[in-house]
C-alpha atoms as a PDB file:
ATOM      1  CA  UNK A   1     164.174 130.007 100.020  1.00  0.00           C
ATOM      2  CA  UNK A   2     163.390 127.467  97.204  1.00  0.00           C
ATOM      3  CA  UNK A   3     162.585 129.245  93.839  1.00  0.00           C
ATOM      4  CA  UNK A   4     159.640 127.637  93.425  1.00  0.00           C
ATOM      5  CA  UNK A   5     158.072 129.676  97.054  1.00  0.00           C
ATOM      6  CA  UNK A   6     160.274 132.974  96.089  1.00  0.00           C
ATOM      7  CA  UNK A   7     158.784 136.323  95.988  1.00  0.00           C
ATOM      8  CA  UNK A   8     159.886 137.845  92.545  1.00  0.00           C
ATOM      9  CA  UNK A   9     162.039 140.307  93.078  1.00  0.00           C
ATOM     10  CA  UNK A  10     163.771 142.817  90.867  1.00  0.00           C
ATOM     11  CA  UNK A  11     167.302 141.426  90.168  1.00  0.00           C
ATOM     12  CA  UNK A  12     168.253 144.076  87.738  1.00  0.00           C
ATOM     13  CA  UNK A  13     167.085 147.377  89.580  1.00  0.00           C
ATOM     14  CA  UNK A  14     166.381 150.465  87.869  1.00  0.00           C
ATOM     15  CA  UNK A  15     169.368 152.232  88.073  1.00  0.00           C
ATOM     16  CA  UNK A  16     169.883 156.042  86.377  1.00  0.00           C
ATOM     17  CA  UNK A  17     168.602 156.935  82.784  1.00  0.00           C
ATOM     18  CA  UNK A  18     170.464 156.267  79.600  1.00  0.00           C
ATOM     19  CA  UNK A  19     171.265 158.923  77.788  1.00  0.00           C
ATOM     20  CA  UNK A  20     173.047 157.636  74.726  1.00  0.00           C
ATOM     21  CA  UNK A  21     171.039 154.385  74.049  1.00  0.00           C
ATOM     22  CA  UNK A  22     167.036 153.174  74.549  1.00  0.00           C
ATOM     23  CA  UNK A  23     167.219 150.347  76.573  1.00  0.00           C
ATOM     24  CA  UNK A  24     163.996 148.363  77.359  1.00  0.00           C
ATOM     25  CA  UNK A  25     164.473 145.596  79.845  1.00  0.00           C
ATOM     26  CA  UNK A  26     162.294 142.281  78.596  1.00  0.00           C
ATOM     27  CA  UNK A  27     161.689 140.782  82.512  1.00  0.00           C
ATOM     28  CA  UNK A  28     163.040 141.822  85.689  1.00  0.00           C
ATOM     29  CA  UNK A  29     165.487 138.621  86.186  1.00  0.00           C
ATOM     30  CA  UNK A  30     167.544 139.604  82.943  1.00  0.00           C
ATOM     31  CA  UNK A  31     167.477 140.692  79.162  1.00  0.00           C
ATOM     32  CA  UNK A  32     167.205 144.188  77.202  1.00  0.00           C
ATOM     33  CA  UNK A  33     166.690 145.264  74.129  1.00  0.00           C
ATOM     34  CA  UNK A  34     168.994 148.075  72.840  1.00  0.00           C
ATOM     35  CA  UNK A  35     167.770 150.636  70.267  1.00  0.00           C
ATOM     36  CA  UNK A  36     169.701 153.806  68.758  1.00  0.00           C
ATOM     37  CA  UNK A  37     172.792 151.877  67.962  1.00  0.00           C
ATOM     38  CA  UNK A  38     174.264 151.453  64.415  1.00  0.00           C
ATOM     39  CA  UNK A  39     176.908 148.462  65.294  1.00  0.00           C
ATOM     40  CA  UNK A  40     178.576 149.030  62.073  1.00  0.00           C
ATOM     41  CA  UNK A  41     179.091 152.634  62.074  1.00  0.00           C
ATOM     42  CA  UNK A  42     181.761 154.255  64.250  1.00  0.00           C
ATOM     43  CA  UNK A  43     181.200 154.299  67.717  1.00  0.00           C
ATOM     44  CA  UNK A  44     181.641 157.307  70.103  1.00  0.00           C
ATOM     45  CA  UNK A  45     183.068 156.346  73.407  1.00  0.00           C
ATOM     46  CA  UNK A  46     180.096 157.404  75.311  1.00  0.00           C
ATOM     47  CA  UNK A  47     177.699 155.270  73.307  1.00  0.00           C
ATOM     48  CA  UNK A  48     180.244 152.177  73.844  1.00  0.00           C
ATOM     49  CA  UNK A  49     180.549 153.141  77.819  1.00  0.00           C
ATOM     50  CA  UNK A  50     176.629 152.335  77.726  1.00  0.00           C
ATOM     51  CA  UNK A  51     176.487 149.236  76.050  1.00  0.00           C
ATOM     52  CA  UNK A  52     178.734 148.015  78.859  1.00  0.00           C
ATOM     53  CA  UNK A  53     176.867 149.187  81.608  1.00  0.00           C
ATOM     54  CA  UNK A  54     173.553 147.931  80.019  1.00  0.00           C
ATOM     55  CA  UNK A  55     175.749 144.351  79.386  1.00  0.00           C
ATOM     56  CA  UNK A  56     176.195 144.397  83.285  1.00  0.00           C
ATOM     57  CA  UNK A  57     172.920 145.672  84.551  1.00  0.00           C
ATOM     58  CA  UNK A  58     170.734 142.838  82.159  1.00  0.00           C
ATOM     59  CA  UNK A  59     173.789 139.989  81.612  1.00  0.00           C
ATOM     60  CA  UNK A  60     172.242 139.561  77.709  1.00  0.00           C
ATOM     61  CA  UNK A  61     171.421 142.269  74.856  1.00  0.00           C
ATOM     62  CA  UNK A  62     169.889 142.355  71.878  1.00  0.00           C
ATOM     63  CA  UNK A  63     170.186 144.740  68.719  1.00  0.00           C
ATOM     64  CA  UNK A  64     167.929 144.095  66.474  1.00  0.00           C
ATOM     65  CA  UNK A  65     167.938 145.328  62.559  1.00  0.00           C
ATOM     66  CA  UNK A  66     171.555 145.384  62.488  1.00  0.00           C
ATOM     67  CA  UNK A  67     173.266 144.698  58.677  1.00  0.00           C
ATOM     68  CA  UNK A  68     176.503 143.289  59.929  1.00  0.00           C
ATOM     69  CA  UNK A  69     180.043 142.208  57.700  1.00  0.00           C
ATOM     70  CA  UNK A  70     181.964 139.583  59.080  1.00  0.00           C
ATOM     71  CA  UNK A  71     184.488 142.341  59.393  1.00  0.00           C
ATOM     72  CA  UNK A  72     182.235 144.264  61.540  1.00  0.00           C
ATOM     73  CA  UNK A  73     181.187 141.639  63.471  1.00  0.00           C
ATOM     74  CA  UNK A  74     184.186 140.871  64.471  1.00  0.00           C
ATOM     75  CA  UNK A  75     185.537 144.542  65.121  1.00  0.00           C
ATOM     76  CA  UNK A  76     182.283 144.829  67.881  1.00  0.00           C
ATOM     77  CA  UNK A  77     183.746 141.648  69.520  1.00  0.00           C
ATOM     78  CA  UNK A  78     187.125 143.137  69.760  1.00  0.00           C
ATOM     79  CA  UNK A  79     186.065 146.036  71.362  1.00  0.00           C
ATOM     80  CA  UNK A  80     185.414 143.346  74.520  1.00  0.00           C
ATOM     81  CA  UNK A  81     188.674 141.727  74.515  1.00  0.00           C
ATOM     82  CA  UNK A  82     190.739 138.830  71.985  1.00  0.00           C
ATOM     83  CA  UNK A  83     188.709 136.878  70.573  1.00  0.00           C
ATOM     84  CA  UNK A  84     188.056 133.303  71.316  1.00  0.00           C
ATOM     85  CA  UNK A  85     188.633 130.465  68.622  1.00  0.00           C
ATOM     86  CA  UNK A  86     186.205 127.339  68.991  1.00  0.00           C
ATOM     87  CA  UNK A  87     187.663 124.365  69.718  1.00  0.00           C
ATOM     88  CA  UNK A  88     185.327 121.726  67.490  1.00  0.00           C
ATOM     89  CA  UNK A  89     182.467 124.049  65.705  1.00  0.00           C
ATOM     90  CA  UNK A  90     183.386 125.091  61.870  1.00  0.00           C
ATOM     91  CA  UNK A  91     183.910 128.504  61.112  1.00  0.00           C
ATOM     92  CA  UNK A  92     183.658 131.119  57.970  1.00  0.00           C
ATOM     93  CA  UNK A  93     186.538 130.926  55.120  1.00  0.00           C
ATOM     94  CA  UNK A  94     189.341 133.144  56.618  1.00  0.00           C
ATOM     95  CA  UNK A  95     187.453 134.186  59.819  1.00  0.00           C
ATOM     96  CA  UNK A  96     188.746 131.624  62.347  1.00  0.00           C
ATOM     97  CA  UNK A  97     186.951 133.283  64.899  1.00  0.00           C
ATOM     98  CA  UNK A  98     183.666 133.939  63.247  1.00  0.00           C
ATOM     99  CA  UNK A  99     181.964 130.738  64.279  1.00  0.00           C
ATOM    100  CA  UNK A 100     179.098 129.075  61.978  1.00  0.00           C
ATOM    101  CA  UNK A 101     175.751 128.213  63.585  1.00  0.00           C
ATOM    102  CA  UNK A 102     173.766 126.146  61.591  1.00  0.00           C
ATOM    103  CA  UNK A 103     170.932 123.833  61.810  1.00  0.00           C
ATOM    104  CA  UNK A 104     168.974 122.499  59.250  1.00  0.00           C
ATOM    105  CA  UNK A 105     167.036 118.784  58.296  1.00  0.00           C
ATOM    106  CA  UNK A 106     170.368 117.285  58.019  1.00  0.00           C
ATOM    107  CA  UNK A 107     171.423 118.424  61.412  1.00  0.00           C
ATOM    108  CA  UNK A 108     172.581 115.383  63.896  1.00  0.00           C
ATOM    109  CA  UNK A 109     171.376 117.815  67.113  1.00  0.00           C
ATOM    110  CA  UNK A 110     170.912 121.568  67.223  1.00  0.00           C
ATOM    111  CA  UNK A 111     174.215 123.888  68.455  1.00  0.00           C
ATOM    112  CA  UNK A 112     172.800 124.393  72.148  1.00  0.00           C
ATOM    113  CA  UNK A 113     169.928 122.462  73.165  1.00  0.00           C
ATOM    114  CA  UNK A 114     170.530 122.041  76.660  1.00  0.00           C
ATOM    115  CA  UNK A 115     171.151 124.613  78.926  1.00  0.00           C
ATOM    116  CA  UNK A 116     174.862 125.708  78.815  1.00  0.00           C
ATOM    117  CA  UNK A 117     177.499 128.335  79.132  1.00  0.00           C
ATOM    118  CA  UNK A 118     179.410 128.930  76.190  1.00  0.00           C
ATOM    119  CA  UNK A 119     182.505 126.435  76.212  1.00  0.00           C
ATOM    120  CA  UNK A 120     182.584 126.332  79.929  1.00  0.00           C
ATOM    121  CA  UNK A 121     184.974 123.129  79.557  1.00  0.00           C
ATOM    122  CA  UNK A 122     188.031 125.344  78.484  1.00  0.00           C
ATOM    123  CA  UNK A 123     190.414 126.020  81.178  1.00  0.00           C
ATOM    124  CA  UNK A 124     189.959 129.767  80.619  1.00  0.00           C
ATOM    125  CA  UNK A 125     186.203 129.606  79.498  1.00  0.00           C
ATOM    126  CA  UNK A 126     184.843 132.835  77.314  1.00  0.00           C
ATOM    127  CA  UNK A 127     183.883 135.969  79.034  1.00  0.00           C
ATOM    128  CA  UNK A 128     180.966 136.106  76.225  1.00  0.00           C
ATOM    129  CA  UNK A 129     179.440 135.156  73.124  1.00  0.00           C
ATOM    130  CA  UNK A 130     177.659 137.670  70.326  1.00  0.00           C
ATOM    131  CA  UNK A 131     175.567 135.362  67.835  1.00  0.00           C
ATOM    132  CA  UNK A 132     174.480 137.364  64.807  1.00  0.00           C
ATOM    133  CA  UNK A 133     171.419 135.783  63.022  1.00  0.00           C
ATOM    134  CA  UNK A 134     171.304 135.804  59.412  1.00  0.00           C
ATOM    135  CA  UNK A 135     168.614 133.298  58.798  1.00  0.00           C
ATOM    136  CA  UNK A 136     165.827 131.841  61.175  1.00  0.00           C
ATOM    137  CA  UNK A 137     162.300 130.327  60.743  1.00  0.00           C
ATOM    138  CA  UNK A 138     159.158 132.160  60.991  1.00  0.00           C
ATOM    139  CA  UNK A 139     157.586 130.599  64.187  1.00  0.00           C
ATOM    140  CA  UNK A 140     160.177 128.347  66.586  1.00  0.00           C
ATOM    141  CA  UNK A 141     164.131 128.588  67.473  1.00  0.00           C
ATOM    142  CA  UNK A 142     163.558 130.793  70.332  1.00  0.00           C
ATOM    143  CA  UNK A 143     166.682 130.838  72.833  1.00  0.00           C
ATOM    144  CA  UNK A 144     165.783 131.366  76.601  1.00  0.00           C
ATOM    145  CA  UNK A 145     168.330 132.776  79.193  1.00  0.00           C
ATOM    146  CA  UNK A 146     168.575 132.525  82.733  1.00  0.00           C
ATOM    147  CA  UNK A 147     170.519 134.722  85.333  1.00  0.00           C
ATOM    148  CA  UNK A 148     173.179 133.078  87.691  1.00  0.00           C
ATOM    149  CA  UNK A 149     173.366 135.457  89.972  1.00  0.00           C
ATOM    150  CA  UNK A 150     170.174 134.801  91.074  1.00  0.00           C
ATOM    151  CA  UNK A 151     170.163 131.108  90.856  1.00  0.00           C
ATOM    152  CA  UNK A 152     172.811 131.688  93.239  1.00  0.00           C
ATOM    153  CA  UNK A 153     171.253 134.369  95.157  1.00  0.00           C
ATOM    154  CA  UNK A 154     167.829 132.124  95.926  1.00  0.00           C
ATOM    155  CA  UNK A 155     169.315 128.855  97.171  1.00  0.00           C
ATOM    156  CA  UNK A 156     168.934 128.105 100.639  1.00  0.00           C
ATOM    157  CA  UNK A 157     171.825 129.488 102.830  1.00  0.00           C
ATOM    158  CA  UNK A 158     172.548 125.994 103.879  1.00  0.00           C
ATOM    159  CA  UNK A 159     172.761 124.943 100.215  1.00  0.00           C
ATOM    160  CA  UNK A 160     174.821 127.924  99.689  1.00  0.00           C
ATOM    161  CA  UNK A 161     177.606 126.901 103.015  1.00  0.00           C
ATOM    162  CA  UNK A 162     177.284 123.479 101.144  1.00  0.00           C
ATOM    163  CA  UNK A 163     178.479 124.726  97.746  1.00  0.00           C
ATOM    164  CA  UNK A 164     181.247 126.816  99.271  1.00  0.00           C
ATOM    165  CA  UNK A 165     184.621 125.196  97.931  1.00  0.00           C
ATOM    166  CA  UNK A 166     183.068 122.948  95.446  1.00  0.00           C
ATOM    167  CA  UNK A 167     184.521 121.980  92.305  1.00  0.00           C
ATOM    168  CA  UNK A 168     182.931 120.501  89.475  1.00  0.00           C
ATOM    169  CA  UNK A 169     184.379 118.713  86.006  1.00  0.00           C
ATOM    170  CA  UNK A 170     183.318 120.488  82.794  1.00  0.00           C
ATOM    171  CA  UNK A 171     183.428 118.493  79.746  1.00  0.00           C
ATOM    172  CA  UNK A 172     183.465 118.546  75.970  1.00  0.00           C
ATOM    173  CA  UNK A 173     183.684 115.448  75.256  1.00  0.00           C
ATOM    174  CA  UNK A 174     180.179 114.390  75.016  1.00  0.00           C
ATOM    175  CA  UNK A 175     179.002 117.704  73.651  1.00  0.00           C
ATOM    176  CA  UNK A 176     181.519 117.456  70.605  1.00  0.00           C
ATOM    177  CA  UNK A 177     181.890 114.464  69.154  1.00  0.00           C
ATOM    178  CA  UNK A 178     179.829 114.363  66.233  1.00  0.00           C
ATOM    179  CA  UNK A 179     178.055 117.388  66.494  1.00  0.00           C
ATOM    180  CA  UNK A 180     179.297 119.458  62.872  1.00  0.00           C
ATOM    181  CA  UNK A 181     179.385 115.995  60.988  1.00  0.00           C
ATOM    182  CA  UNK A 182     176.978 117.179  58.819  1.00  0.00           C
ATOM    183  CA  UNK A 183     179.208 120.358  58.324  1.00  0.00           C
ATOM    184  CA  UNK A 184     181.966 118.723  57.157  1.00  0.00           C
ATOM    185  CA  UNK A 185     183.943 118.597  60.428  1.00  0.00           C
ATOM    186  CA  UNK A 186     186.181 115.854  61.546  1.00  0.00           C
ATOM    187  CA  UNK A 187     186.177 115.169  64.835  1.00  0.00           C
ATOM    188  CA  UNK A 188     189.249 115.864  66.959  1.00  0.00           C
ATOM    189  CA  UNK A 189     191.155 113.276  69.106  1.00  0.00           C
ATOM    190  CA  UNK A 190     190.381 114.825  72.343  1.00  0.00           C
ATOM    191  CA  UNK A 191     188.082 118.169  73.531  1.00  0.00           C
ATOM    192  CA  UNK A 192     188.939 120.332  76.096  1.00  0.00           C
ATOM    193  CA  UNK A 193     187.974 119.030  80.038  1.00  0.00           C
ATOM    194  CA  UNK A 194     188.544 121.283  82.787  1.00  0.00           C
ATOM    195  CA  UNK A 195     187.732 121.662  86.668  1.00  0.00           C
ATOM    196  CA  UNK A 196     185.826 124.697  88.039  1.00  0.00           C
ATOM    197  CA  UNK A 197     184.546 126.317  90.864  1.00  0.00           C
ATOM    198  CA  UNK A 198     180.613 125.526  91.636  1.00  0.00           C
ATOM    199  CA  UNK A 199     179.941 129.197  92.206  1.00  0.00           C
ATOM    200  CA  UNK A 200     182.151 131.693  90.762  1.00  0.00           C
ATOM    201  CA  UNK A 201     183.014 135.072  91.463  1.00  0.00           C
ATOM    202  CA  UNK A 202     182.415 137.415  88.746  1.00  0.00           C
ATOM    203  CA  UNK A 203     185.245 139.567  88.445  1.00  0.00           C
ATOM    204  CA  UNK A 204     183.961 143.156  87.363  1.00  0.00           C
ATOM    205  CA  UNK A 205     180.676 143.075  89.690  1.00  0.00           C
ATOM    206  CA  UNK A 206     182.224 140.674  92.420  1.00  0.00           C
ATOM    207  CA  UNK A 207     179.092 138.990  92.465  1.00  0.00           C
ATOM    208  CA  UNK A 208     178.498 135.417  93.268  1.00  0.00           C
ATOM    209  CA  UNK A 209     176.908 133.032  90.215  1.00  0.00           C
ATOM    210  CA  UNK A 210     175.861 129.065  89.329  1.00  0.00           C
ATOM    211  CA  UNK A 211     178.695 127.751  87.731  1.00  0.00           C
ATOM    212  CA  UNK A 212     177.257 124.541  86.906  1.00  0.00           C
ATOM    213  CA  UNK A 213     175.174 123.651  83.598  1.00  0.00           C
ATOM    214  CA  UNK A 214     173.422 120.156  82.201  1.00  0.00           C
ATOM    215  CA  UNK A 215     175.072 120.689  78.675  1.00  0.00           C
ATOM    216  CA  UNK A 216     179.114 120.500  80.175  1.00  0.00           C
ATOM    217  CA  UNK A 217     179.259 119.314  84.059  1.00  0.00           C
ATOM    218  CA  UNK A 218     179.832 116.000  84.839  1.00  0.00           C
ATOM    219  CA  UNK A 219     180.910 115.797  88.428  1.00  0.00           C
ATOM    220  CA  UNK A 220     181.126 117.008  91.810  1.00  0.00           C
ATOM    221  CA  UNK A 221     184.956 116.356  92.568  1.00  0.00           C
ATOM    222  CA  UNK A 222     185.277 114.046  95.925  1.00  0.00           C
ATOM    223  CA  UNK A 223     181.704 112.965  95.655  1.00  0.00           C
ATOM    224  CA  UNK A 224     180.387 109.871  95.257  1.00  0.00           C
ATOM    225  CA  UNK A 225     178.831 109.551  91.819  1.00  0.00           C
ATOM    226  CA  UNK A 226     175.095 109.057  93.515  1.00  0.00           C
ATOM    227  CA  UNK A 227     175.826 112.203  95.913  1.00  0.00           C
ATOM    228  CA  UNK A 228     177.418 113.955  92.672  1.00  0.00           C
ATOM    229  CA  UNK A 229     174.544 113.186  90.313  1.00  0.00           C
ATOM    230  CA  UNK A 230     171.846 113.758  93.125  1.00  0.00           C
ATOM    231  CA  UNK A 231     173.399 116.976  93.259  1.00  0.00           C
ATOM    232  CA  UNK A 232     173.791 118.441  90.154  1.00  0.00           C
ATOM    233  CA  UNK A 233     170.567 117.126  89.224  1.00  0.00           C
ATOM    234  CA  UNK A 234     168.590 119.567  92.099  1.00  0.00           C
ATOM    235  CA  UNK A 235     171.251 122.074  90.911  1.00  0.00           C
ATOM    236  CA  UNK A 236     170.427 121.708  86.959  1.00  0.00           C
ATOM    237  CA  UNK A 237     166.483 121.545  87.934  1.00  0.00           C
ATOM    238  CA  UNK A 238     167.000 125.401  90.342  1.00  0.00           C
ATOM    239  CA  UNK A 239     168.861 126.935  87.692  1.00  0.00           C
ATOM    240  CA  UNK A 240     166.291 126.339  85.220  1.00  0.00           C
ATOM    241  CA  UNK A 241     163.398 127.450  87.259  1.00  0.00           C
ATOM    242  CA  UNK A 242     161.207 130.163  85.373  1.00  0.00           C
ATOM    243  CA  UNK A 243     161.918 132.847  87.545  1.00  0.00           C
ATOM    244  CA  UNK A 244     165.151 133.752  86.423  1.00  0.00           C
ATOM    245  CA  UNK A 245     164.767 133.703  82.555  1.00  0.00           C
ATOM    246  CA  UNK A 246     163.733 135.593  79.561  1.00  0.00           C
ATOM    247  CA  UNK A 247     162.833 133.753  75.807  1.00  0.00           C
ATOM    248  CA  UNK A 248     163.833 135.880  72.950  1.00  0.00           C
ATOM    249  CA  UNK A 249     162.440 135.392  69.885  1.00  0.00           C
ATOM    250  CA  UNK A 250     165.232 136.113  66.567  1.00  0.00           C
ATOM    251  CA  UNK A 251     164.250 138.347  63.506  1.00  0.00           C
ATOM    252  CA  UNK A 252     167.113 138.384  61.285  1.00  0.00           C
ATOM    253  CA  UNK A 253     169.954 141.132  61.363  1.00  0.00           C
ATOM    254  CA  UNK A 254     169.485 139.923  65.206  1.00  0.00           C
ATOM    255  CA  UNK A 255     173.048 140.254  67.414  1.00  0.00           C
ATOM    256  CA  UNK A 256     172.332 138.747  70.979  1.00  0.00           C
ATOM    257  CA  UNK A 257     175.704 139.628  73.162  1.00  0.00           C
ATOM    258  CA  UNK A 258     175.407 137.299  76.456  1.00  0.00           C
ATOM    259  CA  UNK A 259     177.803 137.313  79.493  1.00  0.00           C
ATOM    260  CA  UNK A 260     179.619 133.573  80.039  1.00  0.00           C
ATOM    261  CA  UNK A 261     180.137 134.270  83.571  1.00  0.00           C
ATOM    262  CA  UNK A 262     176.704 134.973  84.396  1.00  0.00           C
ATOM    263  CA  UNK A 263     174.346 133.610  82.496  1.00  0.00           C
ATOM    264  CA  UNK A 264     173.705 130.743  80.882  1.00  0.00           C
ATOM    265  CA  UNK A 265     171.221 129.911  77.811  1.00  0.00           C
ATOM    266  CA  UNK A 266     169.045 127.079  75.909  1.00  0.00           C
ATOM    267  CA  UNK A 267     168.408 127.435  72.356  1.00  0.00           C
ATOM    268  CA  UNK A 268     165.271 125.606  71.403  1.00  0.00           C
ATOM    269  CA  UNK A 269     164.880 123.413  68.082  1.00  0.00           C
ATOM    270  CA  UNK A 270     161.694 122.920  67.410  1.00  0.00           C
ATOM    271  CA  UNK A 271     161.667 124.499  63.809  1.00  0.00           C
ATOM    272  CA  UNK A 272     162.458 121.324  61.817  1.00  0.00           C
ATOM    273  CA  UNK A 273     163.457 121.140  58.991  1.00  0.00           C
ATOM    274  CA  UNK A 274     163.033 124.912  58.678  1.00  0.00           C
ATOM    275  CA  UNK A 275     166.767 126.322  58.933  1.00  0.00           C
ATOM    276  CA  UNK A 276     168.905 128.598  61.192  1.00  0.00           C
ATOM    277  CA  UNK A 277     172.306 129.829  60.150  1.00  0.00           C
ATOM    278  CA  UNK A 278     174.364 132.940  61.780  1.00  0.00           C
ATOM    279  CA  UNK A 279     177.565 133.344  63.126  1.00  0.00           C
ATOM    280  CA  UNK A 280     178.891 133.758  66.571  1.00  0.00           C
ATOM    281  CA  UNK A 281     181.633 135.420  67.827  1.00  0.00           C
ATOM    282  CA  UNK A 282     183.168 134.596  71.570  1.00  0.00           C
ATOM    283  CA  UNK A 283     185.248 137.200  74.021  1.00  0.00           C
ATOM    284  CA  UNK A 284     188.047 135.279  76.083  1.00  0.00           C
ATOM    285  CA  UNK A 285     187.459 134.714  79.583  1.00  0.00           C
ATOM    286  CA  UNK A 286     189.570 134.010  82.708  1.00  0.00           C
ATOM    287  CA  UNK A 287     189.460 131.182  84.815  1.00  0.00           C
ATOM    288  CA  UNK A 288     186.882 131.180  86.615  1.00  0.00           C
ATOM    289  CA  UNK A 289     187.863 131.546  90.454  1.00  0.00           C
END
C-alpha cells in the first residue's frame, strides 16, 4: 500500500496510563512530550522505568525547561548505556562525549540537514542521541522526525520480499569532510564506512525498520549503480512521506532523546545567520542485524 493512498493509522497505540510521568503524544506516527521530570535531580527507579517505556512507545521525547550541567547531561545518557564518542564533530573541553552543535553565519552547512540516523556509518552505529539546546532562534531550526517502523510497515509486500537480505553501504565520508571547519576541526584521514542491513531488526521490540537514509547510504551491495540509485531514491522519497513524522519546534533548556534504530530525523536551517548551539550526547548501539 503506497504511503501516499494509506489510511492513517495509529502506529503508537494507546497503551495503559502513566502514572509517574505526563506524557502527551504530538501525532499518532511518533513523538511525546514528557512533563513532571526534573532530569537533574535524582531519579527514582519507577520514574526512569517510564521514560523507557514512553522512549519505546513514541521512538523520540522531549523535556522541555530542563537546566542541565554537562555533568548531568551526561549522567542521563549513562543511564542508557556507554556513551558514544563522535568520530569528526568537536566536542566540550574535557567532555569527549558531550558533542557541540553549532550553527551560525559562518557555518559551511548545518549539523543534519538531510534526513539521517545518527552516525549510521559506524560499524556498531548508536542506539540514540539526546541533543540538549542551549541556544536557538526565535522563528526557524525546527527538526522533523519520522518513524521506521512504519516506513517499513507501509511498503508494498512485494517491496518488502524485495528488501529481504539487502545490504546497503553507509558512509561518512561525504558527510564529514569539512563540515566543523569553521569550528576549528581538522579533518581526519579517513571516516568510518560500514555495510548494513536494509531493514533491521530492532532488538528490544523485535520490530522490523528502514535502515536506509539520504544523509549516509550510498549503495545497494550487488546492484548495479542505476538499479542501486533507482532504488534508494523511491526508498529515500517513502521514508520521508508526511505520514510518518512529527516537527518539533526547540525552546531552550530543550533535551530531545531519539532512538537510532528507529527513527531517523532532519534538522532544518532556515534561521540564518541567527544561531543554534547545544550539545548532544549519543548511547552506543549494536550492529545492526
Amino acid at each position: 500500500m503506497p504511503a501516499s493512498r494509506a489510511h492513517l493509522r495509529t502506529f503508537a497505540p494507546a497503551s495503559d496510563p502513566y502514572r509517574e510521568i505526563a506524557v502527551k503524544r504530538l501525532t499518532p506516527a511518533i513523538g511525546a512530550e514528557i512533563g513532571g521530570v526534573d532530569l537533574a535531580a535524582p531519579m527514582p527507579d519507577a520514574v526512569f522505568a517510564e521514560i523507557e517505556r514512553a522512549f519505546a512507545e513514541n521512538l523520540v521525547i522531549f523535556f522541555r525547561d530542563q537546566m542541565l550541567t554537562p555533568e548531568a547531561h551526561l549522567a542521563f545518557g549513562r543511564k542508557f548505556g556507554e556513551l558514544h564518542v563522535h568520530p569528526a564533530a568537536p566536542s566540550e573541553a574535557g567532555h569527549p562525549e558531550l558533542m557541540v552543535i553549532a550553527t551560525d553565519e559562518n557555518s559551511p552547512r548545518a549539523n543534519g540537514e538531510g534526513w539521517h540516523s545518527d552516525v549510521s556509518c559506524d560499524a556498531e552505529p548508536p542506539l540514540g542521541s539526546m541533543l540538549y539546546i542551549h541556544t536557538c532562534p526565535e522563528v526557524g531550526g525546527d527538526t522533523l522526525f519520522a518513524n521506521m517502523y512504519a516506513a517499513y510497515e507501509l511498503l508494498s509486500e512485494g517491496m518488502k520480499r524485495r528488501l529481504e537480505g539487502l545490504q546497503a553501504v553507509h558512509d561518512g565520508e561525504h558527510v564529514y569532510r569539512g563540515l566543523y571547519a569553521n569550528l576549528g576541526v581538522s579533518d581526519r584521514p579517513v571516516y568510518p564506512r560500514s555495510v548494513h542491513p536494509v531493514v533491521r531488526t530492532h532488538p528490544v521490540t523485535r520490530r522490523k525498520a528502514l535502515f536506509v537514509n539520504s544523509g549516509f547510504t550510498t549503495a545497494i551491495v550487488g546492484l548495479s549503480p542505476d538499479e542501486s540509485d533507482a532504488l534508494l531514491r523511491y526508498l529515500f522519497g517513502h521514508l520521508a512521506h508526511p505520514l510518518f513524522q512529527c516537527r518539533f519546534r526547540w525552546t531552550p533548556g530543550t533535551l530531545a532523546f531519539w532512538d537510532n534504530r528507529c527513527a531517523q530525523h532532519q534538522a532544518i536551517w532556515d534561521y540564518w545567520p541567527e544561531r543554534r548551539y547545544g550539545n548532544r550526547v549519543t548511547i552506543k548501539g549494536a550492529a545492526p542485524f
